[in-house]
PDB file of N, CA and C in Angstrom:
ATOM      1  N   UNK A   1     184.245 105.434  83.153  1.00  0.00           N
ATOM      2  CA  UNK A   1     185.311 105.694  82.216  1.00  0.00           C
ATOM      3  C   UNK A   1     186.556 104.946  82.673  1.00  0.00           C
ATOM      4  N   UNK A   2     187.524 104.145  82.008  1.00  0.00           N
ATOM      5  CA  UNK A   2     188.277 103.720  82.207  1.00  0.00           C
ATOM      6  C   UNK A   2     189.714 104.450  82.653  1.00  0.00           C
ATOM      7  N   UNK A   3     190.646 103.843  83.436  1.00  0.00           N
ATOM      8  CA  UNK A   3     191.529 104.704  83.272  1.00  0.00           C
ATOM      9  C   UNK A   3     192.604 104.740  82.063  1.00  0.00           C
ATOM     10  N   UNK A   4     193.349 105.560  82.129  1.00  0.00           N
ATOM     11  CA  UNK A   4     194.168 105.780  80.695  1.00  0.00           C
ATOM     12  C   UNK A   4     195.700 104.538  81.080  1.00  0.00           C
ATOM     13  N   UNK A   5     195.791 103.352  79.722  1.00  0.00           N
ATOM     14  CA  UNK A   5     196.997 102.738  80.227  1.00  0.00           C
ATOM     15  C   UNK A   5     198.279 103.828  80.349  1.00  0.00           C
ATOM     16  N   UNK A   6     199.014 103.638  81.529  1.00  0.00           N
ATOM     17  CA  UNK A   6     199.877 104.493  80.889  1.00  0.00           C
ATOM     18  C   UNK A   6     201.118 104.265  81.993  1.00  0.00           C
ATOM     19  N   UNK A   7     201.862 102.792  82.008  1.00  0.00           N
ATOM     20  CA  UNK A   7     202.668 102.441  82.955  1.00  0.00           C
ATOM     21  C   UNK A   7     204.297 103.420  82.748  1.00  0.00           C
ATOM     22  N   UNK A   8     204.690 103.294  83.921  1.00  0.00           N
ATOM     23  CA  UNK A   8     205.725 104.474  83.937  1.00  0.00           C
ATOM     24  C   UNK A   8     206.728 103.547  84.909  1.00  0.00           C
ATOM     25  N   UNK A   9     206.347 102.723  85.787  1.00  0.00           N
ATOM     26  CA  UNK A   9     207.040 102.179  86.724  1.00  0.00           C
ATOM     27  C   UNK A   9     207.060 102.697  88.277  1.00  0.00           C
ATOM     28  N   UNK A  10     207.680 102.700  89.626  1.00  0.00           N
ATOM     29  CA  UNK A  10     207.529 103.891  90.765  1.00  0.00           C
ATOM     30  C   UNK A  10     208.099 104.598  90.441  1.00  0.00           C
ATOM     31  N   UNK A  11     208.114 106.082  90.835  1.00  0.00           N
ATOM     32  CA  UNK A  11     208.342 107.271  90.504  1.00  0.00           C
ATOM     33  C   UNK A  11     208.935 107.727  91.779  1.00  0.00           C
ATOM     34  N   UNK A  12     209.811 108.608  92.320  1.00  0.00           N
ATOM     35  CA  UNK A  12     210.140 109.302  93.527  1.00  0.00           C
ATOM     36  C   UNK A  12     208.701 110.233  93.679  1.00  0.00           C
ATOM     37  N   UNK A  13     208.305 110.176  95.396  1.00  0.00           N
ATOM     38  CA  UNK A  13     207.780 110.976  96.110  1.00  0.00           C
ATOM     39  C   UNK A  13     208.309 112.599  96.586  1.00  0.00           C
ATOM     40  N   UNK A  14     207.671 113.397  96.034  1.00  0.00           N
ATOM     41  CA  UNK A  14     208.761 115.117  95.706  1.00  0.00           C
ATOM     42  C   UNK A  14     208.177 115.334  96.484  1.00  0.00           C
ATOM     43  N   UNK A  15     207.547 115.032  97.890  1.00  0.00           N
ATOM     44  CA  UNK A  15     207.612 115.757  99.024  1.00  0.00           C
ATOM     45  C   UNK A  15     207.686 117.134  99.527  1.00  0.00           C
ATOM     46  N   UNK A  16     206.877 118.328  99.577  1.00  0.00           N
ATOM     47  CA  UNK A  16     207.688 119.694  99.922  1.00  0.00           C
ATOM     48  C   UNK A  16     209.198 119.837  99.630  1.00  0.00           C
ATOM     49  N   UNK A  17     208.906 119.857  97.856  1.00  0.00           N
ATOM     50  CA  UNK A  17     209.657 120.804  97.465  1.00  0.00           C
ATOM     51  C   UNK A  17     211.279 119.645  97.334  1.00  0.00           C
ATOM     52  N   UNK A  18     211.538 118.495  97.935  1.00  0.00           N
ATOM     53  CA  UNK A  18     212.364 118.365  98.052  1.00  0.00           C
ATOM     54  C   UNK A  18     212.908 117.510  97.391  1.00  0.00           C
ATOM     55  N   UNK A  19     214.389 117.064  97.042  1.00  0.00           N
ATOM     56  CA  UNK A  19     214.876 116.383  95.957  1.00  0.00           C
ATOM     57  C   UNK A  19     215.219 114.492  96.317  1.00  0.00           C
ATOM     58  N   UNK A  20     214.912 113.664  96.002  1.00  0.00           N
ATOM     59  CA  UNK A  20     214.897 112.258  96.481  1.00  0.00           C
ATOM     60  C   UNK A  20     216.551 112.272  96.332  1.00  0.00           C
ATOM     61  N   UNK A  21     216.586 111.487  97.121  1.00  0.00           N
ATOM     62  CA  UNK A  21     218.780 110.994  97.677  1.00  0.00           C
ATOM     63  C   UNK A  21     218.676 109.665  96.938  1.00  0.00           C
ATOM     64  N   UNK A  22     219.593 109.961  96.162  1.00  0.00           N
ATOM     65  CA  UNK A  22     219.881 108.743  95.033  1.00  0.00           C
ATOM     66  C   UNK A  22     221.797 108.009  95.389  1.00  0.00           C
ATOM     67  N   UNK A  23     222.030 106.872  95.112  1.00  0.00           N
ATOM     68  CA  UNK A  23     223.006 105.982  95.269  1.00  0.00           C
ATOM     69  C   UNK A  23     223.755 105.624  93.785  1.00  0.00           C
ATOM     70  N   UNK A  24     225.003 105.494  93.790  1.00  0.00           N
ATOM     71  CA  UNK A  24     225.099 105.141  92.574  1.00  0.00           C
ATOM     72  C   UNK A  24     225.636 103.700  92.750  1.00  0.00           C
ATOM     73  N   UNK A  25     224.774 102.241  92.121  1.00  0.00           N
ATOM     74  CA  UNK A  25     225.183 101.234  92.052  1.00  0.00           C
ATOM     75  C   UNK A  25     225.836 100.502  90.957  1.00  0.00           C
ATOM     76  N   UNK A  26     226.576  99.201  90.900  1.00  0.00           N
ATOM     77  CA  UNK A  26     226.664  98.426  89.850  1.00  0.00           C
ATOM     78  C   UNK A  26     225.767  98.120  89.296  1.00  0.00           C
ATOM     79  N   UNK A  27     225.161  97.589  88.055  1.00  0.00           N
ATOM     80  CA  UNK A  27     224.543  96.806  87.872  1.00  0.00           C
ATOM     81  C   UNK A  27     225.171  95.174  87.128  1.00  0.00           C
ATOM     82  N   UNK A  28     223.872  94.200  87.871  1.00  0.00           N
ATOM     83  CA  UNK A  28     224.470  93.077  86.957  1.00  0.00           C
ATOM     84  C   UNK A  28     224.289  92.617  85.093  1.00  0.00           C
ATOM     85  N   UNK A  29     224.937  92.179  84.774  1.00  0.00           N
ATOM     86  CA  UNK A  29     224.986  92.133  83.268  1.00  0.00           C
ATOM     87  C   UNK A  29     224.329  91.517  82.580  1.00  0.00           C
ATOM     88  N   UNK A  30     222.764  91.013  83.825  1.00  0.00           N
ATOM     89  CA  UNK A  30     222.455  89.308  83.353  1.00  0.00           C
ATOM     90  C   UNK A  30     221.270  90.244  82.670  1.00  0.00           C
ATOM     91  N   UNK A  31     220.396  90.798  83.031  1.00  0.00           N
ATOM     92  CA  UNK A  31     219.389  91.642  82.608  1.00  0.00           C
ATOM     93  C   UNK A  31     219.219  93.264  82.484  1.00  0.00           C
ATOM     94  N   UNK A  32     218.346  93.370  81.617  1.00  0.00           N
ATOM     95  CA  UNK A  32     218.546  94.782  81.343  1.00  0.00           C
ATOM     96  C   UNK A  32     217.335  95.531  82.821  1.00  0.00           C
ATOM     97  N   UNK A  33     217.992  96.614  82.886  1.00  0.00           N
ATOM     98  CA  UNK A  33     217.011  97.658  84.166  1.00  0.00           C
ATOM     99  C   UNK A  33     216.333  98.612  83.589  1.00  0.00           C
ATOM    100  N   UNK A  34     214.782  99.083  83.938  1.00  0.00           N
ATOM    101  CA  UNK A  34     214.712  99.929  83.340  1.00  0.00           C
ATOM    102  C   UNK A  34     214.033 101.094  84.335  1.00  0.00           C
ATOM    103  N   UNK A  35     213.971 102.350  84.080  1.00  0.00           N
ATOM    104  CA  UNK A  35     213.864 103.472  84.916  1.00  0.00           C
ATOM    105  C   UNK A  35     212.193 103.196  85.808  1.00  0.00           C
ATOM    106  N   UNK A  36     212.449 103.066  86.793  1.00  0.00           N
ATOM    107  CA  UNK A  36     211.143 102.654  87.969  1.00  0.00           C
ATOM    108  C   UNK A  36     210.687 101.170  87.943  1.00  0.00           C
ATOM    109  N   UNK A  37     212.286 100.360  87.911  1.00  0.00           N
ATOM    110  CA  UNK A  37     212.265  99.300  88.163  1.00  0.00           C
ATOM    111  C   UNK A  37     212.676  98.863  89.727  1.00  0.00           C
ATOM    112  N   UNK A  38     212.156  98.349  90.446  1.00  0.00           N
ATOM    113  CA  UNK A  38     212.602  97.846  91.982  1.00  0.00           C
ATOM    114  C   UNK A  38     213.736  97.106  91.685  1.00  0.00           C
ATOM    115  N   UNK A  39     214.722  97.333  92.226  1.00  0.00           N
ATOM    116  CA  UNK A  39     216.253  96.767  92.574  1.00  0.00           C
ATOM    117  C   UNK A  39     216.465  96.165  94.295  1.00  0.00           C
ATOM    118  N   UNK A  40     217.377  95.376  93.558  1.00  0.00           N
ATOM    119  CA  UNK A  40     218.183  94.026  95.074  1.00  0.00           C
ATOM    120  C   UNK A  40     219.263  94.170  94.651  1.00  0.00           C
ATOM    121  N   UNK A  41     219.796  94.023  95.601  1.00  0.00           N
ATOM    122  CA  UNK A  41     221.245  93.261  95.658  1.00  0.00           C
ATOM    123  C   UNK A  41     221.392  92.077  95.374  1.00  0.00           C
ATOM    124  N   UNK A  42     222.434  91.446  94.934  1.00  0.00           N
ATOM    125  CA  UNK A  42     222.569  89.870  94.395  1.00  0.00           C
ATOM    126  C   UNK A  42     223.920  90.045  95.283  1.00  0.00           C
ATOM    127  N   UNK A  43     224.366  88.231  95.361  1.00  0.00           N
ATOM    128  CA  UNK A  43     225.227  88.008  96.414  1.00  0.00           C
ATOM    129  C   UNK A  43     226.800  88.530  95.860  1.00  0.00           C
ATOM    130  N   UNK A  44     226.819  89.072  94.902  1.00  0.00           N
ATOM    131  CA  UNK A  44     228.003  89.434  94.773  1.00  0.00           C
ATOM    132  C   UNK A  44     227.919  91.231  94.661  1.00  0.00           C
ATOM    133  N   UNK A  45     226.946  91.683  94.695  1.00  0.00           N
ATOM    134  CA  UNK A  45     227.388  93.407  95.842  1.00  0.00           C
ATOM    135  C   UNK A  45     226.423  94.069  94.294  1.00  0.00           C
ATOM    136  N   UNK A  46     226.346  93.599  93.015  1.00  0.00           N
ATOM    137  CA  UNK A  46     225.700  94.093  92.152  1.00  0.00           C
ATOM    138  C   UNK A  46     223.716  94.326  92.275  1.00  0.00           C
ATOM    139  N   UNK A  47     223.702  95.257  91.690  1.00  0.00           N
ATOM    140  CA  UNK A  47     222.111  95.115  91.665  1.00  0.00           C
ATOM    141  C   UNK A  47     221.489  94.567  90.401  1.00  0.00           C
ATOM    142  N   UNK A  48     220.076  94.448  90.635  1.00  0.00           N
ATOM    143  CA  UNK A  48     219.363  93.468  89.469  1.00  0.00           C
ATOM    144  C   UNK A  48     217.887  93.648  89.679  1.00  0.00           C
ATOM    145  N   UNK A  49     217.343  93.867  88.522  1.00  0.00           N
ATOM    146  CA  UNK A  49     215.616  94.569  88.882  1.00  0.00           C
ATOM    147  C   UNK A  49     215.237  93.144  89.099  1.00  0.00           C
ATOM    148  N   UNK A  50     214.029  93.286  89.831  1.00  0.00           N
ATOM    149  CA  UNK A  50     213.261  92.370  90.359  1.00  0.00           C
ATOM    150  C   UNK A  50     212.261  91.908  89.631  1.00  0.00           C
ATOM    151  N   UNK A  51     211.502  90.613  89.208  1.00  0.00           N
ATOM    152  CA  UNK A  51     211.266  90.544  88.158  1.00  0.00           C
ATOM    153  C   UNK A  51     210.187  89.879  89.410  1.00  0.00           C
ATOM    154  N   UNK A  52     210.250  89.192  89.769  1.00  0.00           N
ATOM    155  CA  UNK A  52     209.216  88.378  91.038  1.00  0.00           C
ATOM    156  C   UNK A  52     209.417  88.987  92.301  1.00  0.00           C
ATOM    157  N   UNK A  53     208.054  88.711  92.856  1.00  0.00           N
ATOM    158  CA  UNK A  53     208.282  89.157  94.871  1.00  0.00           C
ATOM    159  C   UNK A  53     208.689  88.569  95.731  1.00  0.00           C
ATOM    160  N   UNK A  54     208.737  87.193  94.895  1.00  0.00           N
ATOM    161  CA  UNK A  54     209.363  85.985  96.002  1.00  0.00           C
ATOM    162  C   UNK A  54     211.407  86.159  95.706  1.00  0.00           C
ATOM    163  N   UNK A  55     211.636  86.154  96.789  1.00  0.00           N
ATOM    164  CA  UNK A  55     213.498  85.807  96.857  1.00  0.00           C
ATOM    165  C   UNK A  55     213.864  86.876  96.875  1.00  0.00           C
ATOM    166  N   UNK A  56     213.662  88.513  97.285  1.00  0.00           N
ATOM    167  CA  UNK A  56     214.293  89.127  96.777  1.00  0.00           C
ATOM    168  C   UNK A  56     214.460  90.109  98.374  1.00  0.00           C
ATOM    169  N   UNK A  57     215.173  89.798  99.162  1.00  0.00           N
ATOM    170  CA  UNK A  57     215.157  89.920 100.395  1.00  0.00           C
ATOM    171  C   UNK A  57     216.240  91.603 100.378  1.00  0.00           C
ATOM    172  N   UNK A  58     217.019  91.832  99.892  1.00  0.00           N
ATOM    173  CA  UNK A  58     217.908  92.665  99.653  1.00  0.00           C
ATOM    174  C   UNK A  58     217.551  94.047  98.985  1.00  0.00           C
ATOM    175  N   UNK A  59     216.358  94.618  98.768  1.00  0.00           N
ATOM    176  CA  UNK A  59     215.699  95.463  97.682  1.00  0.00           C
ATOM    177  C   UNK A  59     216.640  96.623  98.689  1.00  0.00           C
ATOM    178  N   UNK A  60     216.792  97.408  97.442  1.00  0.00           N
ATOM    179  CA  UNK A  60     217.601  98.809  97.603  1.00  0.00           C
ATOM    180  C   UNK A  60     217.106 100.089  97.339  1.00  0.00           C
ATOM    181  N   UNK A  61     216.097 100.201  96.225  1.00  0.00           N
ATOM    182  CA  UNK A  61     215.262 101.288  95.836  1.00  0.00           C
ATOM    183  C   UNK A  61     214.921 100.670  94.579  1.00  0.00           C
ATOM    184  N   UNK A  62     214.804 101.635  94.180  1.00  0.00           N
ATOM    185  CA  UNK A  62     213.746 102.022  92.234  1.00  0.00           C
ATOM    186  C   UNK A  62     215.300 102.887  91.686  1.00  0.00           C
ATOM    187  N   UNK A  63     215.019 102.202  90.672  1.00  0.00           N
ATOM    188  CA  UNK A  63     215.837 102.588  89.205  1.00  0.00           C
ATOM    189  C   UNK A  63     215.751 103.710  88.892  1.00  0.00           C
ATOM    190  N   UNK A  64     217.153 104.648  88.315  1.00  0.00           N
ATOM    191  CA  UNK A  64     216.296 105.775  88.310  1.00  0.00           C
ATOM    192  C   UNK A  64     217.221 106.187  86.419  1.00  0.00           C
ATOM    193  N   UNK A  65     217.914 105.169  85.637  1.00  0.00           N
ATOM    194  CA  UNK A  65     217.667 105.056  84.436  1.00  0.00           C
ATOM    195  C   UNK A  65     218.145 103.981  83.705  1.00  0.00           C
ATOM    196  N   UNK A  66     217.877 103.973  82.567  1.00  0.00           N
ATOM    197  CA  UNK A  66     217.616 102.820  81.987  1.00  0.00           C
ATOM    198  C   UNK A  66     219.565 101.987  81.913  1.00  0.00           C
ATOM    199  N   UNK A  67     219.413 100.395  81.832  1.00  0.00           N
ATOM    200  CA  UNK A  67     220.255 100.358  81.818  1.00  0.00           C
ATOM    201  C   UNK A  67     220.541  98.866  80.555  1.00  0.00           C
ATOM    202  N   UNK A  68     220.833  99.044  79.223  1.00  0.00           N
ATOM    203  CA  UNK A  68     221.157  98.066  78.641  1.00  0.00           C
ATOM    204  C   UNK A  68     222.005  96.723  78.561  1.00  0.00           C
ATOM    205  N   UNK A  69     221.750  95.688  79.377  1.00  0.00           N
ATOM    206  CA  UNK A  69     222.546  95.043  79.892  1.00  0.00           C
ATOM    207  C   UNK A  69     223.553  94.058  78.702  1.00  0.00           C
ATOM    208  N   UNK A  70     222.778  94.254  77.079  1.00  0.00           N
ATOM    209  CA  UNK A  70     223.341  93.587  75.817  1.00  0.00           C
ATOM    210  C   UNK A  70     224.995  94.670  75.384  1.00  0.00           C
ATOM    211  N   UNK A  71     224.457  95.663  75.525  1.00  0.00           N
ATOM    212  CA  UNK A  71     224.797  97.027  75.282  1.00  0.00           C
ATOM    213  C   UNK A  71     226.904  97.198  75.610  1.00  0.00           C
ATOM    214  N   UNK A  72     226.972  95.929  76.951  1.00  0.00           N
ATOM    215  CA  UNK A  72     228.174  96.093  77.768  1.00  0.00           C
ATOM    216  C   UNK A  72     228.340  94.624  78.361  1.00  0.00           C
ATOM    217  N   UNK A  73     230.040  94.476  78.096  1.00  0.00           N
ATOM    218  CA  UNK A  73     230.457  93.101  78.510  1.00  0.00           C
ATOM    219  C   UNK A  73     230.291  93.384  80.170  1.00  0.00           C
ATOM    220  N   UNK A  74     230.922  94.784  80.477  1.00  0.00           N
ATOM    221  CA  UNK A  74     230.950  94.752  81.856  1.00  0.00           C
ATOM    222  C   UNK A  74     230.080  95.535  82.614  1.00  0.00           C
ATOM    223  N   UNK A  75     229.864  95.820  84.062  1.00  0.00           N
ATOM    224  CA  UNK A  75     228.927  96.680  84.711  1.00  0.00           C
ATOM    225  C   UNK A  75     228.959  97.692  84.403  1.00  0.00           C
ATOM    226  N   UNK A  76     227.614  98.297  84.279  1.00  0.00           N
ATOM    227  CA  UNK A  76     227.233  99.198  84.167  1.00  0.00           C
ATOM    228  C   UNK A  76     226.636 100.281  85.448  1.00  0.00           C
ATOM    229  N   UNK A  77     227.136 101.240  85.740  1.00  0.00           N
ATOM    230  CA  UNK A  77     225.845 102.312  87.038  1.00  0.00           C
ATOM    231  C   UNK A  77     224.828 102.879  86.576  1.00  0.00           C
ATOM    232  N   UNK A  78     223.961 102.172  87.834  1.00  0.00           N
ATOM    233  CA  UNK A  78     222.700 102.692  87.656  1.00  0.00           C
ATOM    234  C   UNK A  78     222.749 103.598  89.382  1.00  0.00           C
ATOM    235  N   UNK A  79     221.590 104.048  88.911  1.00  0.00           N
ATOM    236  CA  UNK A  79     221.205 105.442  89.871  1.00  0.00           C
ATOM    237  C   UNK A  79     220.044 104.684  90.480  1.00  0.00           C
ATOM    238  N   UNK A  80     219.848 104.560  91.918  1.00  0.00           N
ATOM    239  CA  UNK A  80     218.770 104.048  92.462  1.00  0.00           C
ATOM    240  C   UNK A  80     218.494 105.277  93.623  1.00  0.00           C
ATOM    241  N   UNK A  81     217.261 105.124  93.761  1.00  0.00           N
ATOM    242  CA  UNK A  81     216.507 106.416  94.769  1.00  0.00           C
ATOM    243  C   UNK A  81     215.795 105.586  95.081  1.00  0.00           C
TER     244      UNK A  81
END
């Protein structure tokens, strides 16, 4: 039997009971983020989901909601855990 498609992105590990420690970052304006997307830092202090595995030396966590990057001239916070 196959498995069921059903992508969600990474998810926090709830560990006994306990609540994942989340950051609140910039995001950059170039692309949109979306919730259990892997995040970096870019050289100017903003974050930016990772779209490839190569170059992305700076990873900070997983996304923890969505973030419309058309939506806003300027940064937006995202929540990373």
């Amino acid at each position: 039997m196959a498995n069921v498609d059903n992508a969600r992105g990474l998810t926090p590990f709830m560990g006994q009971g306990g609540t994942p420690k989340i950051k609140k970052y910039k995001n950059s304006t170039a692309t949109d983020t979306f919730r259990g997307d892997v995040v970096a830092l870019d050289a100017s202090g903003l974050v930016h989901r990772i779209a490839t595995t190569t170059g992305s030396l700076n990873i900070v966590g997983v996304a923890a909601n969505f973030i419309d990057a058309a939506a806003s001239a300027s940064t937006q916070d995202v929540w990373v855990y």
